[in-house]
Protein backbone atom coordinates (compact mmCIF):
# COMPACT_ATOMS: atom_id res chain seq x y z
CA UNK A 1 4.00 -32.38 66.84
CA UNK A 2 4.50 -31.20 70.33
CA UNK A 3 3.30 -27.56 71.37
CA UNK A 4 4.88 -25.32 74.52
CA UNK A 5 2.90 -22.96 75.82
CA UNK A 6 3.33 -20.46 78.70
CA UNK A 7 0.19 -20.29 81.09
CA UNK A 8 -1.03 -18.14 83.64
CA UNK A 9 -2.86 -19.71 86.25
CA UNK A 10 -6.44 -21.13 84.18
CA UNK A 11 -6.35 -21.53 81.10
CA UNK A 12 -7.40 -22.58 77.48
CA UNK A 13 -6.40 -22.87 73.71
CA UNK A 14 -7.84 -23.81 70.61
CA UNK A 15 -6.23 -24.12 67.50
CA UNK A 16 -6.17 -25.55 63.82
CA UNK A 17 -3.28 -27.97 62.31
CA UNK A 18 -3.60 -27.64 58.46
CA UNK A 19 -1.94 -29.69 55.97
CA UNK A 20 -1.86 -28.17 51.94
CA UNK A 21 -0.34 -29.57 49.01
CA UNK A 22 0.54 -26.84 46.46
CA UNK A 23 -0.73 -23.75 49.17
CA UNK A 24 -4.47 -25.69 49.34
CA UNK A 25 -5.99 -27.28 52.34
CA UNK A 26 -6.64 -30.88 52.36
CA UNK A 27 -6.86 -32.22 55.75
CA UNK A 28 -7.62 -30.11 59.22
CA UNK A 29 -7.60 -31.28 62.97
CA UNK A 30 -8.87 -28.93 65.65
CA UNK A 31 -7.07 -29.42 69.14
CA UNK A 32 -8.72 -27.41 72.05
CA UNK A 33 -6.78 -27.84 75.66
CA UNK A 34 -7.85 -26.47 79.01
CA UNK A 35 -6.45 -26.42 82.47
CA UNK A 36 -5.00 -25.11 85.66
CA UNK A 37 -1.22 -24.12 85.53
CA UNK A 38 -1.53 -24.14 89.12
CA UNK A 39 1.81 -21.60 89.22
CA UNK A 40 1.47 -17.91 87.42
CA UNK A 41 4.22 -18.49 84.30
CA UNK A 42 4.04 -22.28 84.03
CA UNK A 43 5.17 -23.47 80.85
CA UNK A 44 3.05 -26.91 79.82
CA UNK A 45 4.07 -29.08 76.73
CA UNK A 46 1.57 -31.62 74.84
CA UNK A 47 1.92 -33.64 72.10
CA UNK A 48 -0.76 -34.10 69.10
CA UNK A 49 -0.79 -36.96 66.57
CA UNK A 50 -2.38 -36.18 63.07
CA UNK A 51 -1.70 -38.96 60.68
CA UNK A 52 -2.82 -38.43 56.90
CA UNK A 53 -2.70 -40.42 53.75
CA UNK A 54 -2.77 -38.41 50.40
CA UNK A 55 -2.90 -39.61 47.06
CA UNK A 56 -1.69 -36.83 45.23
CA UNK A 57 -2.35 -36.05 41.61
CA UNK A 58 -0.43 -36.90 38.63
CA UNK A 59 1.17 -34.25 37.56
CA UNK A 60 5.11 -33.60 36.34
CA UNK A 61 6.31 -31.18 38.60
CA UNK A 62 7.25 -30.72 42.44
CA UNK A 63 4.13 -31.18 44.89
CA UNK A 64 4.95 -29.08 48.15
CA UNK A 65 3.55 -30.16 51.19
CA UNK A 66 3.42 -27.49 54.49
CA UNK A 67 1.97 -27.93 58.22
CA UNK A 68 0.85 -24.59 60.02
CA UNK A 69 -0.83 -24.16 62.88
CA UNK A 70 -3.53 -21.57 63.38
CA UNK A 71 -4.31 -20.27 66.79
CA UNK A 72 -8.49 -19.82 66.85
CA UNK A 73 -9.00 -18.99 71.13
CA UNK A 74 -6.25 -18.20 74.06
CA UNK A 75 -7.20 -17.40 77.26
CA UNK A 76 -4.64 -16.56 79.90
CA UNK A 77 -1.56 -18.19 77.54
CA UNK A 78 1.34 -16.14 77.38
CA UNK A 79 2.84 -18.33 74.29
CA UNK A 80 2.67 -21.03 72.37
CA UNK A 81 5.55 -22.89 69.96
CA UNK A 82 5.02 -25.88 68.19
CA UNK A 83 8.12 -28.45 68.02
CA UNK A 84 7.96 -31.23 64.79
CA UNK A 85 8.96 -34.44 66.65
CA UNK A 86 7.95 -38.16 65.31
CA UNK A 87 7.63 -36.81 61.30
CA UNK A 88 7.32 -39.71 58.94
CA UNK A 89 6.94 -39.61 55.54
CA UNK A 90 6.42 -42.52 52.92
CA UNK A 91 6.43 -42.77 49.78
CA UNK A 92 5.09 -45.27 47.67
CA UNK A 93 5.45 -45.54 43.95
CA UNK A 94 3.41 -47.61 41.37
């Protein structure tokens, strides 16, 4: 994933990356970033790798997978997006 975020001058950020199958958590990274923009309204972009194996359970209907990102500390950013870049998936079947 790759995040954008608009800075004013110093700054810093912490948040959470969450993966859930079916709505519940099963893996977490924390990213925490810190700086100088060095111009008020700088906009500074980042990229994170997370990489997770699951071995989900057996079951007969549709697992559902989702990614969110939960902002825990900001200080002096103006915004932040996130941007899904270099997603692979695999599945393997027994």
């Amino acid at each position: 994933m790759a995040f954008v975020i608009g800075l004013n001058l110093s700054y810093s950020i912490s948040f959470n990356i969450i993966i859930r199958r079916n709505g519940t958590a099963i893996a977490q990274q924390t990213v925490t970033r810190a700086g100088s923009a060095g111009i008020l309204g700088a906009i500074e972009r980042f990229n994170d790798s997370f990489s997770y194996v699951d071995t989900p359970p057996v079951t007969s209907g549709n697992i559902v997978y989702t990614v969110s990102i939960q902002t825990t500390t900001a200080t002096a950013v103006t915004t932040v997006t996130s941007e899904v870049r270099w997603l692979n998936v695999t599945r393997f079947i027994q």
